[in-house]
C-alpha atoms as a PDB file:
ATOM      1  CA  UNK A   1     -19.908 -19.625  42.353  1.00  0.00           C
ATOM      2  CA  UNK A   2     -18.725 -16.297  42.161  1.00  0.00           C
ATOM      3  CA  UNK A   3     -14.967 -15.066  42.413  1.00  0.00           C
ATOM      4  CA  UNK A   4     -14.512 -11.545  43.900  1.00  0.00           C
ATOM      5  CA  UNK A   5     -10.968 -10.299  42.864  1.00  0.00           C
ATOM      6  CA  UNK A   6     -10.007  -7.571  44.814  1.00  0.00           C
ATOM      7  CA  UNK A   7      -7.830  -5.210  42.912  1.00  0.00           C
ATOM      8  CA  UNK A   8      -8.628  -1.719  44.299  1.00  0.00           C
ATOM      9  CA  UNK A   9      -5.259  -0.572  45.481  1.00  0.00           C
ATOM     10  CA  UNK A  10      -2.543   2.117  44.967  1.00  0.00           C
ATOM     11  CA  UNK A  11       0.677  -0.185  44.893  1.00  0.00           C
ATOM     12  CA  UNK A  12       2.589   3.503  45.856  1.00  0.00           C
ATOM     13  CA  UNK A  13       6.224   0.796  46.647  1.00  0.00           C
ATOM     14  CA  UNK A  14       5.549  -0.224  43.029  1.00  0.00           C
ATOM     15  CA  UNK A  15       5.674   3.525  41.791  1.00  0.00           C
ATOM     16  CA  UNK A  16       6.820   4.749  39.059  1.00  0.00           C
ATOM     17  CA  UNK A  17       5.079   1.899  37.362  1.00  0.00           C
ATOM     18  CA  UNK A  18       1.996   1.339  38.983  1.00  0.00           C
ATOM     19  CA  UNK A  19       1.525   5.743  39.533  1.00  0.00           C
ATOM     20  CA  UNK A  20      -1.043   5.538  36.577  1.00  0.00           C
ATOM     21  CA  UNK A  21      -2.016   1.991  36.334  1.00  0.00           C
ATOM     22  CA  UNK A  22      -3.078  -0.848  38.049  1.00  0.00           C
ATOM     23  CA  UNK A  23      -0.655  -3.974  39.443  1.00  0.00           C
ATOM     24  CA  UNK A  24      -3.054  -6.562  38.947  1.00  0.00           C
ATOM     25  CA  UNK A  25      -2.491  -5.545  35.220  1.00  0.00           C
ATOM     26  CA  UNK A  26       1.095  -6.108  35.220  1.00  0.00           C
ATOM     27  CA  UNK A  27       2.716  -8.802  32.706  1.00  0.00           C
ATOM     28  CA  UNK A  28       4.511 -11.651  34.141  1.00  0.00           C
ATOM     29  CA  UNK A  29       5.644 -13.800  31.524  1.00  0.00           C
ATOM     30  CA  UNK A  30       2.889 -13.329  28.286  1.00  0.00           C
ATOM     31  CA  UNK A  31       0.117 -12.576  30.259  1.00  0.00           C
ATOM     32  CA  UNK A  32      -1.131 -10.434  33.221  1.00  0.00           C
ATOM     33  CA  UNK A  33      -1.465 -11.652  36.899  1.00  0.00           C
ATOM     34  CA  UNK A  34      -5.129 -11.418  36.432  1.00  0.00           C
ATOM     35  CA  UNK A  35      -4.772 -13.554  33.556  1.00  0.00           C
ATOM     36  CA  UNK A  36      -2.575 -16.120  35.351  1.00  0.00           C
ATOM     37  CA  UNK A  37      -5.371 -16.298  38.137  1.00  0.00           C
ATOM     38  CA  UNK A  38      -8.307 -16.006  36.332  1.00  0.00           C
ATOM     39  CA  UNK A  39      -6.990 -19.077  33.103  1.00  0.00           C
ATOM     40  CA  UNK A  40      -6.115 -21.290  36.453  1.00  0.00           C
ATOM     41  CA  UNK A  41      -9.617 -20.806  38.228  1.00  0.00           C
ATOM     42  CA  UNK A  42     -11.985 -20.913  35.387  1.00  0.00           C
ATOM     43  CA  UNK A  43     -10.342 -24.761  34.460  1.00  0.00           C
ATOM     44  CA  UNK A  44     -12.046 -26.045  38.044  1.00  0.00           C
ATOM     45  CA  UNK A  45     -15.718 -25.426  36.188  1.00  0.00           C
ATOM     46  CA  UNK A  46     -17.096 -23.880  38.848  1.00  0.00           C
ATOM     47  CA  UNK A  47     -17.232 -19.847  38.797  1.00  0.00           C
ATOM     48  CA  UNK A  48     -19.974 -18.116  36.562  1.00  0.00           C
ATOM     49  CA  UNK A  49     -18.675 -14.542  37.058  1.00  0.00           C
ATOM     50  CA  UNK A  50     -15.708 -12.665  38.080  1.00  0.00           C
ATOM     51  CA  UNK A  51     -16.367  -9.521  39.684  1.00  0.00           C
ATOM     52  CA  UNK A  52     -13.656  -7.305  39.793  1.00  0.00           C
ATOM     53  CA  UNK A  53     -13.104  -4.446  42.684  1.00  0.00           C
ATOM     54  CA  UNK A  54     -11.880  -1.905  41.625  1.00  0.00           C
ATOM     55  CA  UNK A  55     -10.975   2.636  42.592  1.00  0.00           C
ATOM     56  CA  UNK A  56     -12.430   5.030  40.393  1.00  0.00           C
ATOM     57  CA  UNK A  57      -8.505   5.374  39.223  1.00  0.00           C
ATOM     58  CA  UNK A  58      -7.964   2.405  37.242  1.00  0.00           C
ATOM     59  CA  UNK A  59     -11.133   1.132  36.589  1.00  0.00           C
ATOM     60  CA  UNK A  60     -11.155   2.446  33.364  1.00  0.00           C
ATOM     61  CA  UNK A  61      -7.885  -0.074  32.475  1.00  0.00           C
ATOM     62  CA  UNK A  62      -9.984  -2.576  33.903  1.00  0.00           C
ATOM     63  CA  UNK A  63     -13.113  -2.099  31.486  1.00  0.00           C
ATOM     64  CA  UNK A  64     -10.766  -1.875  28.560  1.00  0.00           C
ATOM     65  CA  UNK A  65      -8.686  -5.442  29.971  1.00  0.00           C
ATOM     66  CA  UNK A  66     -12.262  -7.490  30.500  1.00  0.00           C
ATOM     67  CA  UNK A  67     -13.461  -6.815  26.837  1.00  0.00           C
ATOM     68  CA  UNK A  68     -13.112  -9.398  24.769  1.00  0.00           C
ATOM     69  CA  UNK A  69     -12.672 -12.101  27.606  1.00  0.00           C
ATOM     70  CA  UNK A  70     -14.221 -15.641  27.167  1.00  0.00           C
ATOM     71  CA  UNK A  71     -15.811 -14.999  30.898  1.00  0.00           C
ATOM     72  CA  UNK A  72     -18.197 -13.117  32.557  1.00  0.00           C
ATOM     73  CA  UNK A  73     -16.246 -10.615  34.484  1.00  0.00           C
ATOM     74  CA  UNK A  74     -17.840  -7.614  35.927  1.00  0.00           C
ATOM     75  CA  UNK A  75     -15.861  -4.409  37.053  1.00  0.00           C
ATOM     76  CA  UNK A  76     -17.187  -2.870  40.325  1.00  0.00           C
ATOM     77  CA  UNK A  77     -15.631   1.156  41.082  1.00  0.00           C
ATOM     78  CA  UNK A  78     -15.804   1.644  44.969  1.00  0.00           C
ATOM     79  CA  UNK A  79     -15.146   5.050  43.820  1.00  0.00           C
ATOM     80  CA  UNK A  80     -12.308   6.283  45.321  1.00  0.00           C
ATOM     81  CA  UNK A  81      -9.707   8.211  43.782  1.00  0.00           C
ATOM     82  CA  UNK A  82      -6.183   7.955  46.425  1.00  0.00           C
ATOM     83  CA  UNK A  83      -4.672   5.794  48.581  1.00  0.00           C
ATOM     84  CA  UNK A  84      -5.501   8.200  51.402  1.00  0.00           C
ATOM     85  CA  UNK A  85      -9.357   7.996  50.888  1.00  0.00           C
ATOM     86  CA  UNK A  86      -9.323   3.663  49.785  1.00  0.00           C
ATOM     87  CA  UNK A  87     -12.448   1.780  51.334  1.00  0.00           C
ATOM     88  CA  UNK A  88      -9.841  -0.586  52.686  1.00  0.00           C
ATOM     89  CA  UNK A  89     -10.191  -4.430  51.454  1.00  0.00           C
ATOM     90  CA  UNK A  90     -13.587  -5.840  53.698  1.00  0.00           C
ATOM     91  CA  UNK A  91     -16.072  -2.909  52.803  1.00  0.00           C
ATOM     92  CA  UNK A  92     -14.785  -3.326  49.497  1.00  0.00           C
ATOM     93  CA  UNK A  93     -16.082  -7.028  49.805  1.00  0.00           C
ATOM     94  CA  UNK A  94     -19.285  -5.285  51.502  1.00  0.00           C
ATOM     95  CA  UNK A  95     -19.662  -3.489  48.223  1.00  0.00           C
ATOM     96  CA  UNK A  96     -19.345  -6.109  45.961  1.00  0.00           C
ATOM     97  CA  UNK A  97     -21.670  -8.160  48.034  1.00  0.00           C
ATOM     98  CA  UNK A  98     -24.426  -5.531  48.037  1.00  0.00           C
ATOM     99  CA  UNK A  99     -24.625  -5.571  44.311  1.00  0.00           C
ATOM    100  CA  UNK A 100     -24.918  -9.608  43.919  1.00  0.00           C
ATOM    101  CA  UNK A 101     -28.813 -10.479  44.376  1.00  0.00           C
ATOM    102  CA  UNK A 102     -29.340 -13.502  47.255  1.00  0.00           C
ATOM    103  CA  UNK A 103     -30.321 -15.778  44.969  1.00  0.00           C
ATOM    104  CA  UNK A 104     -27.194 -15.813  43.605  1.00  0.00           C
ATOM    105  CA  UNK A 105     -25.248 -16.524  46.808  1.00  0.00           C
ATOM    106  CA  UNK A 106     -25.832 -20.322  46.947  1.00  0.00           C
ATOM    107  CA  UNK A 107     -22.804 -21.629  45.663  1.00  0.00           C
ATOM    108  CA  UNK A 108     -20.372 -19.061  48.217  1.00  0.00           C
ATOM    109  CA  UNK A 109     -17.877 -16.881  47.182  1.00  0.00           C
ATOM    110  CA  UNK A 110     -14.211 -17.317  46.520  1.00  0.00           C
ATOM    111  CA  UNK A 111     -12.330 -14.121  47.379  1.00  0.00           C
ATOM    112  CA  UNK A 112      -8.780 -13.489  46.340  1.00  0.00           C
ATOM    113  CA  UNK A 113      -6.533 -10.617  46.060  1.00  0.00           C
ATOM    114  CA  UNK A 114      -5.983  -9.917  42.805  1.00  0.00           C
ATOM    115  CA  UNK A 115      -1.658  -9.203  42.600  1.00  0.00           C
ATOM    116  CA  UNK A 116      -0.838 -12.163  43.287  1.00  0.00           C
ATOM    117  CA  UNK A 117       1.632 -14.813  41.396  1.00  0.00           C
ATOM    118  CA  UNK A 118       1.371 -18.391  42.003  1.00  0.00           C
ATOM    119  CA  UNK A 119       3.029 -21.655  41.813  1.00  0.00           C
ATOM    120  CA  UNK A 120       0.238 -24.029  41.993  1.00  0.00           C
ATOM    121  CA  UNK A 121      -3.310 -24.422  41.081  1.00  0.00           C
ATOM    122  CA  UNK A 122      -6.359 -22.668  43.097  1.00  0.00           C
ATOM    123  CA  UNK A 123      -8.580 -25.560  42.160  1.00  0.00           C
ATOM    124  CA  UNK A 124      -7.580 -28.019  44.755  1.00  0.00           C
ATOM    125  CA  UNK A 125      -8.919 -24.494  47.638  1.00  0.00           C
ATOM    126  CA  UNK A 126     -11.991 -25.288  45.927  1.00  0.00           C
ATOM    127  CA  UNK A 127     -12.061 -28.730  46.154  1.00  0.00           C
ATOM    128  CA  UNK A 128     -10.957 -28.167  49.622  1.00  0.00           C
ATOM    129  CA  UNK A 129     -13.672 -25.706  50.421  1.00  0.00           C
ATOM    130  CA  UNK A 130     -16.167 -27.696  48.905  1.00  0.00           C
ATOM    131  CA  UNK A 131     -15.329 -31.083  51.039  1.00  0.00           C
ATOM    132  CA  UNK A 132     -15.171 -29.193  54.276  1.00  0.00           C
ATOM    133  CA  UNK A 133     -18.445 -27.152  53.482  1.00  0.00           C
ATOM    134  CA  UNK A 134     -17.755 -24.346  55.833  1.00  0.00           C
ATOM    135  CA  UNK A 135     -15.309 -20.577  55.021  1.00  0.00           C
ATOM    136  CA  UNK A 136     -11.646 -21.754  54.427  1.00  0.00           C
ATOM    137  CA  UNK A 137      -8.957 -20.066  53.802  1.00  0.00           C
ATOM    138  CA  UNK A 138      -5.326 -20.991  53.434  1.00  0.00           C
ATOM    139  CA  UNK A 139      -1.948 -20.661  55.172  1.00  0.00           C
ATOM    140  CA  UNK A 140       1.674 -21.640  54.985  1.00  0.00           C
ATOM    141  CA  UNK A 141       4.356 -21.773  57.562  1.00  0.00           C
ATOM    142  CA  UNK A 142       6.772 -18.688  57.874  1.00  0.00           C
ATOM    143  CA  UNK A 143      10.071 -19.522  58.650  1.00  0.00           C
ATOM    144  CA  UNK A 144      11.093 -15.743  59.254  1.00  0.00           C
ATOM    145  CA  UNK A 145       9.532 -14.530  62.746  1.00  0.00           C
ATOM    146  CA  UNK A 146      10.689 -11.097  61.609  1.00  0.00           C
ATOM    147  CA  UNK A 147       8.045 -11.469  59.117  1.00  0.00           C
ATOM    148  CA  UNK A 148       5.317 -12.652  61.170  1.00  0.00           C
ATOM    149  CA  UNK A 149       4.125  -9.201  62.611  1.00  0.00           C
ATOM    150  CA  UNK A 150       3.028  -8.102  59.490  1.00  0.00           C
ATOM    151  CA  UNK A 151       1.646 -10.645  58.426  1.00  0.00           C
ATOM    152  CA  UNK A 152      -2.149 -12.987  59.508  1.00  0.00           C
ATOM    153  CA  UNK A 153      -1.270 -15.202  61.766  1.00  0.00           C
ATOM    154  CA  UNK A 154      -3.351 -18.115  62.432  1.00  0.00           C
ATOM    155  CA  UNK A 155      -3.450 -21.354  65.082  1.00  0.00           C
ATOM    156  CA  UNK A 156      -5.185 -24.490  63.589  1.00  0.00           C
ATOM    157  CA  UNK A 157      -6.139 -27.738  65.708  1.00  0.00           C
ATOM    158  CA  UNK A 158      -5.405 -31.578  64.049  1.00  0.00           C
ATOM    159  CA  UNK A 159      -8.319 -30.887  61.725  1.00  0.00           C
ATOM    160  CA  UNK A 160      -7.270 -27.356  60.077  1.00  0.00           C
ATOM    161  CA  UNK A 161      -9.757 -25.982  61.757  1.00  0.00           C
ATOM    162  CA  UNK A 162      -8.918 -22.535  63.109  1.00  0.00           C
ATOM    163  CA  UNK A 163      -8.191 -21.691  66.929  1.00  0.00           C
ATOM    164  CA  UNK A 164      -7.441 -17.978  66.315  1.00  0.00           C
ATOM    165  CA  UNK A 165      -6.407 -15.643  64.008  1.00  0.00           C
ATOM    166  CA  UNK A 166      -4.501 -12.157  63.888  1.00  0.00           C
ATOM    167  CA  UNK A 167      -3.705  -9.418  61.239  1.00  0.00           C
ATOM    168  CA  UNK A 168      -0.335  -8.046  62.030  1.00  0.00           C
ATOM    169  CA  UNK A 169       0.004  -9.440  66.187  1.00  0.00           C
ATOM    170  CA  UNK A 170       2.780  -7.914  67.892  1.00  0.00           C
ATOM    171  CA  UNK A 171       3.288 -11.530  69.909  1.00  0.00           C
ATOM    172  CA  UNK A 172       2.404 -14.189  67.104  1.00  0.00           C
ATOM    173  CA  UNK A 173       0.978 -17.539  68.255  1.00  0.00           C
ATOM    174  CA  UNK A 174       2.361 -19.325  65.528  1.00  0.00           C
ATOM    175  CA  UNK A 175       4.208 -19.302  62.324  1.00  0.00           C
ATOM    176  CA  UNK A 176       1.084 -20.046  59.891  1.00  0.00           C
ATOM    177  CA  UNK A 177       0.490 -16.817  58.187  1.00  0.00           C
ATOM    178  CA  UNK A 178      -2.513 -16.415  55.771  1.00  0.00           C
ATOM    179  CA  UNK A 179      -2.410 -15.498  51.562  1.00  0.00           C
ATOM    180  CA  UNK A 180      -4.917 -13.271  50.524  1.00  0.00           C
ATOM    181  CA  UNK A 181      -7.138 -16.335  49.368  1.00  0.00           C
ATOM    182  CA  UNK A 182     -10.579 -17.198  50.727  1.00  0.00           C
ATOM    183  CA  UNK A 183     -14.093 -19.060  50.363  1.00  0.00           C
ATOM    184  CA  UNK A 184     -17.351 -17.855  52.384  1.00  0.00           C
ATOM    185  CA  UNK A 185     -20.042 -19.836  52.704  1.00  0.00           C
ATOM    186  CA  UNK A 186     -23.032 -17.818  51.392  1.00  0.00           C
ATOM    187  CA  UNK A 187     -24.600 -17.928  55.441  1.00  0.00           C
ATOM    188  CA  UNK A 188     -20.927 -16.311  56.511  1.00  0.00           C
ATOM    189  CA  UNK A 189     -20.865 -13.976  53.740  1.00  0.00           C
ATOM    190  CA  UNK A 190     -24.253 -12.530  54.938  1.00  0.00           C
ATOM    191  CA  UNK A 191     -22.172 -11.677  58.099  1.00  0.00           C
ATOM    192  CA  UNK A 192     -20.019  -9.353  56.358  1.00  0.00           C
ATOM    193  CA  UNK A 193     -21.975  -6.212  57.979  1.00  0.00           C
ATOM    194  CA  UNK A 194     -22.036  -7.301  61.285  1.00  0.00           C
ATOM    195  CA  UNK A 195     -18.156  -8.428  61.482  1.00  0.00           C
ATOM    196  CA  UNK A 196     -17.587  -4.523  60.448  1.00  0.00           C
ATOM    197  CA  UNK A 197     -20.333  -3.480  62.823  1.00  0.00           C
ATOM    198  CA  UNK A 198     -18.874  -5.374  64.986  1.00  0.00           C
ATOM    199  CA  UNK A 199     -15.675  -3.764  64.893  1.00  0.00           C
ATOM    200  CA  UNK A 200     -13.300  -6.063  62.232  1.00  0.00           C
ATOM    201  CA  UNK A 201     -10.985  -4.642  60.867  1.00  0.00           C
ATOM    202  CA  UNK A 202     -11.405  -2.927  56.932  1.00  0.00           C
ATOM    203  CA  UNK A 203      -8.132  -2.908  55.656  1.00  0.00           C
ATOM    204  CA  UNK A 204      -6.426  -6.170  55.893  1.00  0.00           C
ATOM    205  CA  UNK A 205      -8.806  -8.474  54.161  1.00  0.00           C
ATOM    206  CA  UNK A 206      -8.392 -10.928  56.900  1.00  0.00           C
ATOM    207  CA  UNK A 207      -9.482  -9.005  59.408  1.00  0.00           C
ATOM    208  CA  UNK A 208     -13.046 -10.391  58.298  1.00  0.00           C
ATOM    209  CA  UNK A 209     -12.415 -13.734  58.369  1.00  0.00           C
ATOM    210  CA  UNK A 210     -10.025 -13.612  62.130  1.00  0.00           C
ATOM    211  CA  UNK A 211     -13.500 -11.977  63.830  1.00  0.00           C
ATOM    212  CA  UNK A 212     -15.591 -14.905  61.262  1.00  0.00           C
ATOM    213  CA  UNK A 213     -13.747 -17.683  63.191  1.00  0.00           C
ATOM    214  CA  UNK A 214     -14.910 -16.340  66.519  1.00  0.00           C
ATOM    215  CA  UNK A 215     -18.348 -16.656  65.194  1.00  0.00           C
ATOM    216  CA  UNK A 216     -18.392 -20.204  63.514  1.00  0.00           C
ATOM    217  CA  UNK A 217     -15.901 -22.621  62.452  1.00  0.00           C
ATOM    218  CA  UNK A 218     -13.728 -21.892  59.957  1.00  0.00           C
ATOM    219  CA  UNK A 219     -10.581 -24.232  58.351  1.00  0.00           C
ATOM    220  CA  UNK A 220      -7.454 -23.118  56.709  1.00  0.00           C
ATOM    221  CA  UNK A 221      -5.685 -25.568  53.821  1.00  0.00           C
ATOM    222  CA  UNK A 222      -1.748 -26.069  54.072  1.00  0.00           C
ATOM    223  CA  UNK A 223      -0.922 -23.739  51.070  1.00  0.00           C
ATOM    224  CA  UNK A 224       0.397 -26.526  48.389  1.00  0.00           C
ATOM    225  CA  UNK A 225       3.166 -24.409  46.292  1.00  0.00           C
ATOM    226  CA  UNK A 226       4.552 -20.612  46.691  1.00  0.00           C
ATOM    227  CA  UNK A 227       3.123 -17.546  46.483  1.00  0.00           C
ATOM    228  CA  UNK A 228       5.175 -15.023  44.714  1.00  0.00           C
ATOM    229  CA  UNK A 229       5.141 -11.283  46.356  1.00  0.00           C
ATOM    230  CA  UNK A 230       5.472  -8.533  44.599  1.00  0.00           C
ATOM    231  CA  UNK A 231       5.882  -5.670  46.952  1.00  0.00           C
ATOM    232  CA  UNK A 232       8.372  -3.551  44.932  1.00  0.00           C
ATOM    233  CA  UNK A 233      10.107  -3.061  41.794  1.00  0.00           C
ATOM    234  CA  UNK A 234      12.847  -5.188  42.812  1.00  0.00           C
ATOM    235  CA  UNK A 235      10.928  -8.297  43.760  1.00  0.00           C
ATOM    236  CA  UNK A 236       8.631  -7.833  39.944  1.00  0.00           C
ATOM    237  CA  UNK A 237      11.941  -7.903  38.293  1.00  0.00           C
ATOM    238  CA  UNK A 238      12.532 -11.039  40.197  1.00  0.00           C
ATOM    239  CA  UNK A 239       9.289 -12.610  39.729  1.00  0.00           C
ATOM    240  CA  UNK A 240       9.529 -11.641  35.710  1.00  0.00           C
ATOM    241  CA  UNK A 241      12.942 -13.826  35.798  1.00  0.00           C
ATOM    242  CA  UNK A 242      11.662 -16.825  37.668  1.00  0.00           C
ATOM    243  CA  UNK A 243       8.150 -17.454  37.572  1.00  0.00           C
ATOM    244  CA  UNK A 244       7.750 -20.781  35.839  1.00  0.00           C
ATOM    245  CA  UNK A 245       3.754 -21.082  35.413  1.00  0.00           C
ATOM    246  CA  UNK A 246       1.122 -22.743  36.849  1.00  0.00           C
ATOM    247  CA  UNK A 247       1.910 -26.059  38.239  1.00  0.00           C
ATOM    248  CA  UNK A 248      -1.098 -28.338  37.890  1.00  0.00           C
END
């Protein structure tokens, strides 16, 4: 399987920090969020390469991270320079995509976003994934409706399977909203082109996957720990304090 880590972004709230390099490369504890992500996926077995996307900006600080890494991991430059002129996160999955030959598709994709802290272990998404054989992706239940407009927001039936889902809905349907975290079957991730064709959104990356569920089925996982945000340099201080590893 291969893990697409999307990590082109500006982070301009996390400025002056991130102004000249990248959040995903940010320490929490001893090692960077990538680190955190990539040490906790690689100990399910089952990814062979982790392809980083990454603007023309920072992918230098990416090249220099990867090197001397016990994985594969390949750093992809969508080649953009601002956060005016970003791809926005789907055709940056549409570029990644284009550069893996078919036959390596097989196994699916997981996609994540690649400043993120967690709690808890992505293996049991790809356990999940695996049993239910179709695209997942998670969710958790927002307490806050204030938050809820910006935010996925997903209805599931008695089987997780997904009803509907909405980036950013000005009358939510429910309070499951959706982490950056996904798995595509290799058949959905061929459909990648048409959902943009089609006229998914490019920005949110689960804009793909809301217009994918009108298309075939698609389940989402009750999220099994917390997800730790950081949005600005307030909330990385906080994380920095608090974070207490991977729970397994």
């Amino acid at each position: 399987m291969k893990c697409l880590i999307l990590a082109a972004g500006y982070a301009t709230r996390l400025y002056p920090l991130t102004e000249n390099f990248p959040k995903p490369l940010l320490k929490v504890g001893d090692k960077t969020i990538l680190d955190w992500l990539i040490q906790d996926i690689d100990g399910s077995g089952c990814v062979d390469e982790y392809i980083v996307i990454s603007n023309h900006k920072f992918a230098h600080h990416f090249q220099q991270w990867a090197e001397g890494h016990p994985q594969r991991i390949t750093i992809l430059d969508d080649g953009t320079s601002s956060n005016e002129t970003r791809l926005g996160a789907v055709r940056d999955i549409q570029l990644a995509l284009s550069q893996i030959p078919e036959k390596d598709w097989q196994d699916g994709f997981l996609v994540i976003a690649g400043d993120n802290v967690l709690d808890f272990t992505l293996q049991h998404f790809i356990a999940y994934s695996r049993a239910k054989q179709t695209s997942c992706i998670m969710r958790f239940y927002e307490k806050d409706e204030k938050r809820l407009p910006k935010c996925g927001v997903v209805e599931v039936d008695d089987q997780d399977r997904i009803l509907s889902m909405e980036e950013k809905p000005a009358q939510p349907k429910s309070n499951w909203i959706c982490p950056p975290f996904y798995y595509y079957t290799c058949e959905d991730a061929a459909m990648v082109e048409k959902g943009i064709m089609s006229g998914c959104g490019v920005d949110a990356p689960g804009s793909f996957i809301a217009w994918l569920s009108t298309q075939v089925p698609v389940h989402a996982m009750p999220m099994p720990g917390q997800r730790y945000d950081i949005g600005n340099l307030a909330s990385y201080e906080e994380v920095q304090r608090s974070y207490p590893g991977i729970i397994k």
